[in-house]
N, C-alpha and C. Protein backbone atom coordinates (compact mmCIF):
# COMPACT_ATOMS: atom_id res chain seq x y z
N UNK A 1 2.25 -8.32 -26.02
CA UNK A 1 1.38 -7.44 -26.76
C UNK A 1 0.35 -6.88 -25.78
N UNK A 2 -0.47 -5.90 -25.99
CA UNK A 2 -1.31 -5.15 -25.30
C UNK A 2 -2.15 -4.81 -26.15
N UNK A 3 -3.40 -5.17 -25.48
CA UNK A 3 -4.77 -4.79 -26.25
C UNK A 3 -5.36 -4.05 -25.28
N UNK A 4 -6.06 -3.00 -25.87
CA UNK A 4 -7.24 -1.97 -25.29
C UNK A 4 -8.50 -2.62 -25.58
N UNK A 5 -9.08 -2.69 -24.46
CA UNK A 5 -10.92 -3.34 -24.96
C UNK A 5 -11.97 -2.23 -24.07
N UNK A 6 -12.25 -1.64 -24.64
CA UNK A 6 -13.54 -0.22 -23.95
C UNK A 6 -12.91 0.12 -22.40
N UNK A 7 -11.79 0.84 -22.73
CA UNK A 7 -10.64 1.80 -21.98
C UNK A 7 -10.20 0.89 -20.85
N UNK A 8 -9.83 -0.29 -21.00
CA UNK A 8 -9.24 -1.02 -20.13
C UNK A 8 -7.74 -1.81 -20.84
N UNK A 9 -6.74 -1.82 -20.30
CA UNK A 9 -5.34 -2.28 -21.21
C UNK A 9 -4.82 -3.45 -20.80
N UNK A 10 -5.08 -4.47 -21.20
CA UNK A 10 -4.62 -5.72 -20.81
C UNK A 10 -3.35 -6.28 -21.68
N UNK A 11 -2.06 -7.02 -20.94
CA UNK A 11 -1.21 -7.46 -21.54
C UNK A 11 -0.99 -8.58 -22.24
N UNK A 12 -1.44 -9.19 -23.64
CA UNK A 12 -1.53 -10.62 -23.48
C UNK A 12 -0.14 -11.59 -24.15
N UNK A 13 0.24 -12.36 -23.18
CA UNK A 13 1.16 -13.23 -23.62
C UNK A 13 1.43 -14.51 -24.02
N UNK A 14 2.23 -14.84 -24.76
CA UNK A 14 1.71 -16.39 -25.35
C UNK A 14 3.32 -17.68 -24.93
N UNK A 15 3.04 -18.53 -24.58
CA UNK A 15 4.29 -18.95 -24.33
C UNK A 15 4.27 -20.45 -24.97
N UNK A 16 5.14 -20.79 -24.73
CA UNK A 16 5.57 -22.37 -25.37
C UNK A 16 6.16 -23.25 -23.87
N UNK A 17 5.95 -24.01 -23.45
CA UNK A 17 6.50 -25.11 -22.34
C UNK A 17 6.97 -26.07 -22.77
N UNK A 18 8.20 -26.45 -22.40
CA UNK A 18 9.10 -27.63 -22.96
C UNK A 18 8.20 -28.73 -22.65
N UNK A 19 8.23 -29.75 -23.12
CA UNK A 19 7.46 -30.74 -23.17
C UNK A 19 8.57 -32.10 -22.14
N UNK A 20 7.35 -33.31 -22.24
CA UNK A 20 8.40 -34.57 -21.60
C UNK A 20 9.65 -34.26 -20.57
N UNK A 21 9.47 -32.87 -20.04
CA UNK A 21 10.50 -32.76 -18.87
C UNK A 21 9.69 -32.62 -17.47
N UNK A 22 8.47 -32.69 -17.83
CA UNK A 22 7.64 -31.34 -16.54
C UNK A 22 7.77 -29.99 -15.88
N UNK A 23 6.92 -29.61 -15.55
CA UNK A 23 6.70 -28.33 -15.25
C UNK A 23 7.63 -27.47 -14.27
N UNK A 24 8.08 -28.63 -13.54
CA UNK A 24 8.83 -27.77 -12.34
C UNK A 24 10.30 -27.87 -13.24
N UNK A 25 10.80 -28.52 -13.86
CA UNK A 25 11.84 -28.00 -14.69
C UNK A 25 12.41 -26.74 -14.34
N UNK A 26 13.79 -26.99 -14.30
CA UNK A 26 14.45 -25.25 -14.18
C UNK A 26 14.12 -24.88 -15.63
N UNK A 27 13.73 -25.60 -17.01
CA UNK A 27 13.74 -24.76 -18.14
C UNK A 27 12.25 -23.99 -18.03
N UNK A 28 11.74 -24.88 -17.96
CA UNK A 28 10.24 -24.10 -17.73
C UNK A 28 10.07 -23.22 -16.54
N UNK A 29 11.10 -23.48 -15.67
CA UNK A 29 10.63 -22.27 -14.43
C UNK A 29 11.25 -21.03 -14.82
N UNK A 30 11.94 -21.10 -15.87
CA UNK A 30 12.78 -20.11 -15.95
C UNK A 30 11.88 -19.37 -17.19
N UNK A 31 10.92 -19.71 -17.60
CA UNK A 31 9.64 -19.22 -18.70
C UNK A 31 9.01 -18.71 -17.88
N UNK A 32 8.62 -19.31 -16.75
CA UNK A 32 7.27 -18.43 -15.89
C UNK A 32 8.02 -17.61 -15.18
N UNK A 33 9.66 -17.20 -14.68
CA UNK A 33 10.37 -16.29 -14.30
C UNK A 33 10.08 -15.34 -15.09
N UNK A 34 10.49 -15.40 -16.56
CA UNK A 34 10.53 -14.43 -17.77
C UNK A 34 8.35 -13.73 -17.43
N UNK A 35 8.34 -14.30 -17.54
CA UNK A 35 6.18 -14.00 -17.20
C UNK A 35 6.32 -13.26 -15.74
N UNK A 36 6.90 -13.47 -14.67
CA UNK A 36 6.26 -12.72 -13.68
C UNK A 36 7.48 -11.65 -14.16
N UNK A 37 8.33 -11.47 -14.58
CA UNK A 37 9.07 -9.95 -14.74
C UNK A 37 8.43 -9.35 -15.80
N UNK A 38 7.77 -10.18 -16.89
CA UNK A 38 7.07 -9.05 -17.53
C UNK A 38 5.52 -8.35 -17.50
N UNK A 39 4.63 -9.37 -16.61
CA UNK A 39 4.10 -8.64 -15.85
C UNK A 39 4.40 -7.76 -14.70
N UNK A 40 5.42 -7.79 -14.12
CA UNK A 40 5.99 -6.30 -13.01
C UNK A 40 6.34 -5.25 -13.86
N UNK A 41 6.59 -5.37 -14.85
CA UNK A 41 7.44 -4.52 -15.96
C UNK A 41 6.18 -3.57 -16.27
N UNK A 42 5.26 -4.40 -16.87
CA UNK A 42 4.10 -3.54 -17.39
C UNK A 42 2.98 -3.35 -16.25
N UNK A 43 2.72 -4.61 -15.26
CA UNK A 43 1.74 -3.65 -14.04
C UNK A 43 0.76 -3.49 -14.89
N UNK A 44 0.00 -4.81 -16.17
CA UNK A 44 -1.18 -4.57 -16.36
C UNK A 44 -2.13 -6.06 -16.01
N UNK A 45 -2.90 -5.92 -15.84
CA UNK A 45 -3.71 -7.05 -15.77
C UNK A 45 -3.22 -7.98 -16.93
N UNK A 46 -3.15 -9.67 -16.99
CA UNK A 46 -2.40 -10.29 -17.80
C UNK A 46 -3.23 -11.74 -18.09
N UNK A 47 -3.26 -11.84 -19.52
CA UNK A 47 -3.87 -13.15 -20.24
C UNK A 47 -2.59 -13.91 -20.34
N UNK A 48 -2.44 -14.80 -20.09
CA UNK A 48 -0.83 -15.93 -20.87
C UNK A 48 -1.84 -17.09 -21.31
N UNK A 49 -1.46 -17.00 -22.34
CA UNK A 49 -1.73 -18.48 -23.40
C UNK A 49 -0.71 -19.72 -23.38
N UNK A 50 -0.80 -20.46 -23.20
CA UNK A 50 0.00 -20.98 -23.37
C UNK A 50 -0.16 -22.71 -23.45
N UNK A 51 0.93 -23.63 -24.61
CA UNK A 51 0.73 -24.98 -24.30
C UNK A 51 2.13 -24.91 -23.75
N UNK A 52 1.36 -25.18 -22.21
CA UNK A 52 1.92 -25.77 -20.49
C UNK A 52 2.69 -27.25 -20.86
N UNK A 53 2.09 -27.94 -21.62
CA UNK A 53 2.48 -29.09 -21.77
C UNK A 53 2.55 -29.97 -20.48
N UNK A 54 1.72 -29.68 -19.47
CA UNK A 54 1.32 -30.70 -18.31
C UNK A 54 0.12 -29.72 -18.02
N UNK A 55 -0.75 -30.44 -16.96
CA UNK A 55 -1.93 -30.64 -16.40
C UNK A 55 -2.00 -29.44 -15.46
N UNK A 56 -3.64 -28.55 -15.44
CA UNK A 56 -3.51 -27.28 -15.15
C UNK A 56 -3.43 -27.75 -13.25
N UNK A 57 -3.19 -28.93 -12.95
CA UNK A 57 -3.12 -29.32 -11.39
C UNK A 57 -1.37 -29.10 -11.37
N UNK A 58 -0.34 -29.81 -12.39
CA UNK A 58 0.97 -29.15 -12.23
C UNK A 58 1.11 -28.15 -11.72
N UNK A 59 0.44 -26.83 -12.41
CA UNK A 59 0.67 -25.60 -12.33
C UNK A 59 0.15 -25.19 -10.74
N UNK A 60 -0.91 -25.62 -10.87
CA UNK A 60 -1.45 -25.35 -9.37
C UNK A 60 -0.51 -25.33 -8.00
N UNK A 61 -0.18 -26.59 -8.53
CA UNK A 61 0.74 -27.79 -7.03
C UNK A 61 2.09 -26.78 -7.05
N UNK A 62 2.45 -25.54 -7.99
CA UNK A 62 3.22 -24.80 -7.09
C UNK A 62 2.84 -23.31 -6.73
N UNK A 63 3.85 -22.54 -6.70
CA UNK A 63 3.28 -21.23 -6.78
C UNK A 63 3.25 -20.26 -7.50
N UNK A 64 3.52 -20.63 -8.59
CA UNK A 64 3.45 -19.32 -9.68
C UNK A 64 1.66 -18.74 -9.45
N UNK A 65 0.48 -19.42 -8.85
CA UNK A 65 -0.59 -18.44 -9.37
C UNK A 65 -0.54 -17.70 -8.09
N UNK A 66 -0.09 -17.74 -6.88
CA UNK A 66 -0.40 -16.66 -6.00
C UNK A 66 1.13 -15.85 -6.38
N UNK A 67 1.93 -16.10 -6.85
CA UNK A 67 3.01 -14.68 -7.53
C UNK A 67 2.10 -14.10 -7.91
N UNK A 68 1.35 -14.41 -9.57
CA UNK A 68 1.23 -13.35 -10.09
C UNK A 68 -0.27 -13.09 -10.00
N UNK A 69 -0.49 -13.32 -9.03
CA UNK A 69 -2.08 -13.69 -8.66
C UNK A 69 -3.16 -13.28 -9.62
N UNK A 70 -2.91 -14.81 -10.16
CA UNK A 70 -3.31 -15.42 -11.04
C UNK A 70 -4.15 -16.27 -10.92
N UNK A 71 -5.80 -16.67 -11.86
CA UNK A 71 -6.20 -18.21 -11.65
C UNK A 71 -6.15 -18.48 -13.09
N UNK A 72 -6.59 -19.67 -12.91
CA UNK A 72 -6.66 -20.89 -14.51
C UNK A 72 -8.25 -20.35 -15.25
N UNK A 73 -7.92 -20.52 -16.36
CA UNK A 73 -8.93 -20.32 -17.08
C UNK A 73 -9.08 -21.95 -17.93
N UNK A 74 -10.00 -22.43 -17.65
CA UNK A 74 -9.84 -24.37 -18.32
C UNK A 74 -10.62 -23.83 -19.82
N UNK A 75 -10.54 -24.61 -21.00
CA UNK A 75 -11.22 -25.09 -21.46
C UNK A 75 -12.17 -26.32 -21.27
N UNK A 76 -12.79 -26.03 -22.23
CA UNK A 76 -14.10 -27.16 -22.06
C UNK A 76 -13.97 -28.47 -21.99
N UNK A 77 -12.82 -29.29 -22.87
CA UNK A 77 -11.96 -30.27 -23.09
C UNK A 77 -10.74 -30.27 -22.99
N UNK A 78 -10.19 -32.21 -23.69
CA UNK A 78 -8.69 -31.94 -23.91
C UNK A 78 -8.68 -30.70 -25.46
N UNK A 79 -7.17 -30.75 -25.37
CA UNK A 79 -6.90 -29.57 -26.09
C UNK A 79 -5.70 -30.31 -27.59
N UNK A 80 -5.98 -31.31 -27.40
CA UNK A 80 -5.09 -32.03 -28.24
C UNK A 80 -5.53 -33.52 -28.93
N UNK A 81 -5.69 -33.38 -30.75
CA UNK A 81 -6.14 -34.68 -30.55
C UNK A 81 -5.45 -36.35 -30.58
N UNK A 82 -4.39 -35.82 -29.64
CA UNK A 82 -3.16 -36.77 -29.66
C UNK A 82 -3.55 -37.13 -28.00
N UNK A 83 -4.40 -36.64 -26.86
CA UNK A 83 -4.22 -36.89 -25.72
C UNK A 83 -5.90 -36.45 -25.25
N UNK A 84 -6.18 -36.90 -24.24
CA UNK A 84 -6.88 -37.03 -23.42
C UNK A 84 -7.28 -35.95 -22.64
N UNK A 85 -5.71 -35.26 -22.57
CA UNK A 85 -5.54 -34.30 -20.89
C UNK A 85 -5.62 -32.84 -21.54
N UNK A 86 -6.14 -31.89 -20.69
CA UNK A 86 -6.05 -30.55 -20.95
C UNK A 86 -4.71 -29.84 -20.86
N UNK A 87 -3.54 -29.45 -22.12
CA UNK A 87 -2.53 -29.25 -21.84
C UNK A 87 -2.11 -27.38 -22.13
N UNK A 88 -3.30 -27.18 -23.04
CA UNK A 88 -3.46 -25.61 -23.46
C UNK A 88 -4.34 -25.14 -22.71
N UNK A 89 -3.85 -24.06 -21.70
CA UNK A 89 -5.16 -23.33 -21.44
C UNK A 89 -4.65 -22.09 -20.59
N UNK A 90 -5.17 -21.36 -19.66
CA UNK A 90 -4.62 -19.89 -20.14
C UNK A 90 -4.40 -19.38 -18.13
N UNK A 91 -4.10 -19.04 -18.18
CA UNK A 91 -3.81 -18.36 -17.19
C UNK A 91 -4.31 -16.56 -16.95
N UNK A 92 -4.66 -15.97 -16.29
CA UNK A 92 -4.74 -14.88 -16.49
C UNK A 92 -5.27 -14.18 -14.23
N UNK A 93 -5.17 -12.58 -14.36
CA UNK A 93 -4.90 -11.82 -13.84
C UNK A 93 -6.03 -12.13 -13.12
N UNK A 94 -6.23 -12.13 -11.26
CA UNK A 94 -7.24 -13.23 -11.17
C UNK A 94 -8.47 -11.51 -10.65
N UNK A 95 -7.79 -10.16 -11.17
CA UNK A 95 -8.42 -8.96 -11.70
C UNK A 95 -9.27 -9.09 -12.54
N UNK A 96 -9.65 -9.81 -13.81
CA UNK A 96 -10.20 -9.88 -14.60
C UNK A 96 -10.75 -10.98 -14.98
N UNK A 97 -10.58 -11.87 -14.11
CA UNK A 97 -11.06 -13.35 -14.12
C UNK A 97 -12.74 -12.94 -14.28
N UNK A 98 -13.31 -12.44 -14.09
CA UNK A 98 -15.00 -12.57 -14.05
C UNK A 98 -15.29 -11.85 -15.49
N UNK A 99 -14.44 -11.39 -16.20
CA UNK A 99 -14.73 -11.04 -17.42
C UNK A 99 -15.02 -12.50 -18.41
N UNK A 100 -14.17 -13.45 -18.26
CA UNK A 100 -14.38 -14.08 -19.17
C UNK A 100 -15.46 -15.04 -18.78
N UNK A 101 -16.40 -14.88 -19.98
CA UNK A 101 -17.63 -16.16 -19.53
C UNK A 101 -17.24 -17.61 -20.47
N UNK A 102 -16.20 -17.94 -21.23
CA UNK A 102 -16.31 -19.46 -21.56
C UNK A 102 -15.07 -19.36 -22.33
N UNK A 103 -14.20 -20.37 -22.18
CA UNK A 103 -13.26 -20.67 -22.89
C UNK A 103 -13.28 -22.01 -23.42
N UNK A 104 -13.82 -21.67 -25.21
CA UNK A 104 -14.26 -22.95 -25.40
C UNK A 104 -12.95 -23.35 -26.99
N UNK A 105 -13.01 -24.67 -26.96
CA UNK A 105 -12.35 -25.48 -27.92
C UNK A 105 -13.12 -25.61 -29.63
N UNK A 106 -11.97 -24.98 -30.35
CA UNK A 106 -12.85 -25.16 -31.77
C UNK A 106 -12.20 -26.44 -32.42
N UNK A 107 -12.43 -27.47 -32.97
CA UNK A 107 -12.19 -28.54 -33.20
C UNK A 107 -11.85 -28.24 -35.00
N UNK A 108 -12.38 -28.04 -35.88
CA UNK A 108 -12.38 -28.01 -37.34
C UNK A 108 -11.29 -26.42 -37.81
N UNK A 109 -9.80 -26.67 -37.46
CA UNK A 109 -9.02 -25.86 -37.86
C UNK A 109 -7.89 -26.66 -38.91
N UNK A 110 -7.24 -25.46 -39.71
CA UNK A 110 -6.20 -26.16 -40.55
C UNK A 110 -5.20 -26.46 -39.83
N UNK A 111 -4.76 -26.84 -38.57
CA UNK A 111 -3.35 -27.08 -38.07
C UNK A 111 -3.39 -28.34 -37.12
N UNK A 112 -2.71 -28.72 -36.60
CA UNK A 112 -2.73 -29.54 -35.46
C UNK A 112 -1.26 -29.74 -34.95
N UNK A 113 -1.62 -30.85 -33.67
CA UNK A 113 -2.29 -31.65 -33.37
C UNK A 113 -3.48 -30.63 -32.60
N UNK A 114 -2.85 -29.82 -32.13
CA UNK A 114 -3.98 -29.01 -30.90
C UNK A 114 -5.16 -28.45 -31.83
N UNK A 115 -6.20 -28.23 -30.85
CA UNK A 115 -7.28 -27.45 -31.49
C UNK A 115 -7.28 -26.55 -30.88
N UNK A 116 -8.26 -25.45 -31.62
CA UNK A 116 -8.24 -23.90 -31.17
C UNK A 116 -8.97 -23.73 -30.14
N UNK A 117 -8.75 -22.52 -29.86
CA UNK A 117 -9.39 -21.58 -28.73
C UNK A 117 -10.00 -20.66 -28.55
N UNK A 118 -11.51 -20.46 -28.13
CA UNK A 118 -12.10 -19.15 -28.44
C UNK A 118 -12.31 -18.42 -26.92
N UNK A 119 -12.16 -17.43 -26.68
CA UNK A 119 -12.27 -17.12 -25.53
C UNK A 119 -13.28 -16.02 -25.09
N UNK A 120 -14.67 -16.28 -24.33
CA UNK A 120 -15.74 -15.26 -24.79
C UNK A 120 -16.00 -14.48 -23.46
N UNK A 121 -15.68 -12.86 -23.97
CA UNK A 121 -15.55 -11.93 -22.83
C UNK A 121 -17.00 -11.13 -22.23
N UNK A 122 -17.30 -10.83 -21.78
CA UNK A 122 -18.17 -10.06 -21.51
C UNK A 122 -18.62 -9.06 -21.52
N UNK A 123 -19.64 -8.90 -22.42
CA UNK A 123 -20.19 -7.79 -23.43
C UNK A 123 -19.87 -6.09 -23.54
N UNK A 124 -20.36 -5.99 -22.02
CA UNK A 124 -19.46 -4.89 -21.47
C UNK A 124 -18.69 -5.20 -20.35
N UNK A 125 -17.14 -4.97 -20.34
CA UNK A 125 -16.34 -5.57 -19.16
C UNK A 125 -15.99 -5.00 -18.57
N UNK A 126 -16.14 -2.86 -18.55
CA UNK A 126 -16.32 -2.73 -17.77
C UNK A 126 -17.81 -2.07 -16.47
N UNK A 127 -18.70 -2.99 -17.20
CA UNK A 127 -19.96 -3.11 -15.98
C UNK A 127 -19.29 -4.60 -15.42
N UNK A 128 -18.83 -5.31 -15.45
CA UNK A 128 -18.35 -6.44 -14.53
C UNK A 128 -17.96 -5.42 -13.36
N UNK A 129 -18.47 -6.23 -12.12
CA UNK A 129 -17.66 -5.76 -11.41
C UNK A 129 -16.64 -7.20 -10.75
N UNK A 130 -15.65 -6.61 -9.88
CA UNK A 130 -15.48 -7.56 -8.74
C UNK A 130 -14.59 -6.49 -7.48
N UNK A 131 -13.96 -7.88 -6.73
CA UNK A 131 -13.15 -6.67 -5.29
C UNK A 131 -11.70 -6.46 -5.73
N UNK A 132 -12.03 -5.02 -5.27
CA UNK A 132 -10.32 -4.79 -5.19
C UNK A 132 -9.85 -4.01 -4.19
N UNK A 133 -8.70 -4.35 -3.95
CA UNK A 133 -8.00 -3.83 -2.44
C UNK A 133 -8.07 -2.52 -2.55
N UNK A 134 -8.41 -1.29 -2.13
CA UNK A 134 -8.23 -0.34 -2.18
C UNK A 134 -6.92 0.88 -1.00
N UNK A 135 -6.34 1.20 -1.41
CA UNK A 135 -5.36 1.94 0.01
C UNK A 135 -5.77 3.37 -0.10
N UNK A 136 -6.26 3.67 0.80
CA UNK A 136 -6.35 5.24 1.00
C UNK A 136 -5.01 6.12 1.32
N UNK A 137 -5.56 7.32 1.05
CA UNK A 137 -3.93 8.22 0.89
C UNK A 137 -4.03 8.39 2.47
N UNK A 138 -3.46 9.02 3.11
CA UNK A 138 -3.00 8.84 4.55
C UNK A 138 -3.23 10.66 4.42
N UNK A 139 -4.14 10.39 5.56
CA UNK A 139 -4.16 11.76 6.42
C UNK A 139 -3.22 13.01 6.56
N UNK A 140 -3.61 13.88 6.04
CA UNK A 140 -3.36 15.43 6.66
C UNK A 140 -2.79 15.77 7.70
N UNK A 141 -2.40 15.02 9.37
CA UNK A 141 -2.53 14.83 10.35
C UNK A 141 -1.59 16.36 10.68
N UNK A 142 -0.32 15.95 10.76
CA UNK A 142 0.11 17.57 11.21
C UNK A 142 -0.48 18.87 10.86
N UNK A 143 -0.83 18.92 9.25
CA UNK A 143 -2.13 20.30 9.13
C UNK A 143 -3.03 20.28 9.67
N UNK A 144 -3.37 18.84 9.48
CA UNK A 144 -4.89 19.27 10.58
C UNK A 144 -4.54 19.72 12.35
N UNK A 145 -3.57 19.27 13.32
CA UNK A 145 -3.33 19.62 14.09
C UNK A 145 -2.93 20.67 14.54
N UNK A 146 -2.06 21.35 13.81
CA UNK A 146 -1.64 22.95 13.92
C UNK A 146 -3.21 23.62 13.11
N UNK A 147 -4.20 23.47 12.62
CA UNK A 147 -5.63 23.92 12.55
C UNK A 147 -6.67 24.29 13.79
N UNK A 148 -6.58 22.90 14.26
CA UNK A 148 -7.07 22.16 15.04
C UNK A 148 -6.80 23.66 16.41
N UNK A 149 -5.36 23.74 16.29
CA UNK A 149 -5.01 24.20 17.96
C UNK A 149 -5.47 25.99 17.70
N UNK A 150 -5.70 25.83 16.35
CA UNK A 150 -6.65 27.79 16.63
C UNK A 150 -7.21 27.90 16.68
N UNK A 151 -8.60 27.13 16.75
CA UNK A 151 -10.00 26.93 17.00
C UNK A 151 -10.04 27.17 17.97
N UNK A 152 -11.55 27.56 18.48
CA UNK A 152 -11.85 27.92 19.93
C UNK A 152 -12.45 26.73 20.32
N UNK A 153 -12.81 26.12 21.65
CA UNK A 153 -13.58 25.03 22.36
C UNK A 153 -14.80 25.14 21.25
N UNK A 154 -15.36 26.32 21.19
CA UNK A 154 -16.96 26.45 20.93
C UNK A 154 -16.80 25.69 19.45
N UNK A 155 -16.33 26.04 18.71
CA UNK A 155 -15.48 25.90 17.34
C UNK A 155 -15.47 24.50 16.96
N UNK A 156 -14.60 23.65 17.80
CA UNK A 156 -14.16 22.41 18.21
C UNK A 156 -15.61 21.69 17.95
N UNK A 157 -16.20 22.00 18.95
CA UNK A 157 -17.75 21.63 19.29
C UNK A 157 -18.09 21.16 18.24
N UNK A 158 -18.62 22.28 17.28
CA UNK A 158 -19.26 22.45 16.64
C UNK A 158 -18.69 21.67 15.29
N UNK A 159 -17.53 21.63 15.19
CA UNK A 159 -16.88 20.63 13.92
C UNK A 159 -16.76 18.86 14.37
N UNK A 160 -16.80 18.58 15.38
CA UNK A 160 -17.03 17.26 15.95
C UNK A 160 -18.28 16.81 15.64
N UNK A 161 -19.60 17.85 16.31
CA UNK A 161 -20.91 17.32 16.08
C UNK A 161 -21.34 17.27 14.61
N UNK A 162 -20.83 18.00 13.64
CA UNK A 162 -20.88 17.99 12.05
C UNK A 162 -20.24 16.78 11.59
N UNK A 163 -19.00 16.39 11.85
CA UNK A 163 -18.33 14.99 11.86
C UNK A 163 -18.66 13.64 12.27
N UNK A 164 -19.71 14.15 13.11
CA UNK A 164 -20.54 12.87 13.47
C UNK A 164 -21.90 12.34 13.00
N UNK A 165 -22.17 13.71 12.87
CA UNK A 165 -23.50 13.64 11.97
C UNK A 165 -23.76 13.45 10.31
N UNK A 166 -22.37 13.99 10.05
CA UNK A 166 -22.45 13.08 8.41
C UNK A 166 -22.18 11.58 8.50
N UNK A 167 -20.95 11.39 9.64
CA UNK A 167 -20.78 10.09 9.32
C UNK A 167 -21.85 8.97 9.61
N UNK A 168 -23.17 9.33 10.93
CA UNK A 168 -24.28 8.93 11.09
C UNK A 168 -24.87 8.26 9.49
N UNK A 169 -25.18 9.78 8.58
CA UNK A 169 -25.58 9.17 7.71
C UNK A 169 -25.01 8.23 6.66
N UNK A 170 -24.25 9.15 6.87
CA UNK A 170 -23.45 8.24 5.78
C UNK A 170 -23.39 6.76 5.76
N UNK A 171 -23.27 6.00 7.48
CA UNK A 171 -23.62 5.12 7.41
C UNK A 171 -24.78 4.47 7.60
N UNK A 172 -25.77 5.07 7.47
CA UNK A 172 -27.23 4.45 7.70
C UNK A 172 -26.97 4.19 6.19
N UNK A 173 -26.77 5.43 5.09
CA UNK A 173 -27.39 4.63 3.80
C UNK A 173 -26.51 3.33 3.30
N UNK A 174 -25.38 3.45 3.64
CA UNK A 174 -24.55 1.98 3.60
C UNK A 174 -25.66 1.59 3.93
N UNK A 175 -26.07 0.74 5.43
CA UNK A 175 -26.80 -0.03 5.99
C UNK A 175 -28.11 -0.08 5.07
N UNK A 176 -28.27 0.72 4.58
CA UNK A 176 -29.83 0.63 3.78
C UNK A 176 -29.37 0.22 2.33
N UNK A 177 -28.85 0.38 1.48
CA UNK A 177 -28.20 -0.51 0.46
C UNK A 177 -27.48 -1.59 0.69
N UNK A 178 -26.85 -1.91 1.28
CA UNK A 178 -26.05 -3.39 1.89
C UNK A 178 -26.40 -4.09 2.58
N UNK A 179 -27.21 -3.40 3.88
CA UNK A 179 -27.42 -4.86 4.90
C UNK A 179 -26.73 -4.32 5.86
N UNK A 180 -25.43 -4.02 5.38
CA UNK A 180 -24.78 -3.61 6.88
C UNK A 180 -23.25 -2.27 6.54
N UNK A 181 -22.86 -1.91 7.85
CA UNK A 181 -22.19 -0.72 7.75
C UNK A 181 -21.23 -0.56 8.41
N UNK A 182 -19.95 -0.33 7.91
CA UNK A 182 -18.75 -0.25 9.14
C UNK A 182 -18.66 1.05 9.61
């Protein structure tokens, strides 16, 4: 499913993990197979819910979170009132990881054994910021070179010292908002 939250489209998915076999299981690996093709499929930032049915260190100890580079989102407690251990808890897009501020456990629901889950986002998500890789489009280079060769010296000059002098500033005010400037 896919939800829109103030023009941002996130995919969220919910899964089930075989139980009493563990995690590395070919049945269960073949669930988090089905999860990283349907996040490539859609290419959106991704919530998975899911009872893992082992310990969010299972999941860790392989590599499904740098596939889908991914981190853990814990709840506050266990998630079951049959056990001790945290066996529900969520995974998500490690893009949007700073959105969520608490993933907490509601205890007084009609179902069991597990208890619920509330998951609390941030007010506006998109003033969150965080980093993201950015790739620039790649240079002009042959137009600019057949440009380049009809210019006169004087010409030349004069578009170098303009090229240097914005980029001057440009990076002083980096340096004056940041600290520092590449």
């Amino acid at each position: 499913m896919t939800l829109r939250v103030q023009g941002m489209t996130l995919l969220i998915i919910n899964a089930y993990f075989y139980d009493s076999i563990g995690f590395k299981h070919f049945s269960n690996q073949q669930i988090m197979q089905q999860i990283y093709l349907l996040t490539k499929i859609f290419n959106l930032p991704f919530l998975l819910y899911a009872d893992f049915n082992c310990t969010p260190e299972d999941v860790t100890e392989t590599s499904w979170l740098s596939l889908l580079f991914a981190q853990i989102l814990l709840p506050s407690g266990p998630t079951s009132k049959q056990s001790d251990r945290i066996i529900d808890f969520m995974l998500c897009s490690a893009s949007i990881f700073a959105l969520f501020s608490a993933f907490r456990l509601v205890h007084k629901v009609p179902f069991g054994p597990h208890f619920g889950m509330l998951l609390d986002m941030a007010a506006t998500p998109l003033l969150v910021t965080c980093l993201k890789q950015v790739y620039p489009k790649s240079l002009p280079l042959v137009e600019f070179n057949q440009e380049w060769k009809t210019l006169t010296d004087f010409n030349k000059l004069g578009f170098w010292r303009k090229a240097q002098n914005t980029a001057r500033i440009k990076l002083q005010k980096q340096k004056k908002r940041t600290g520092i400037a590449f």
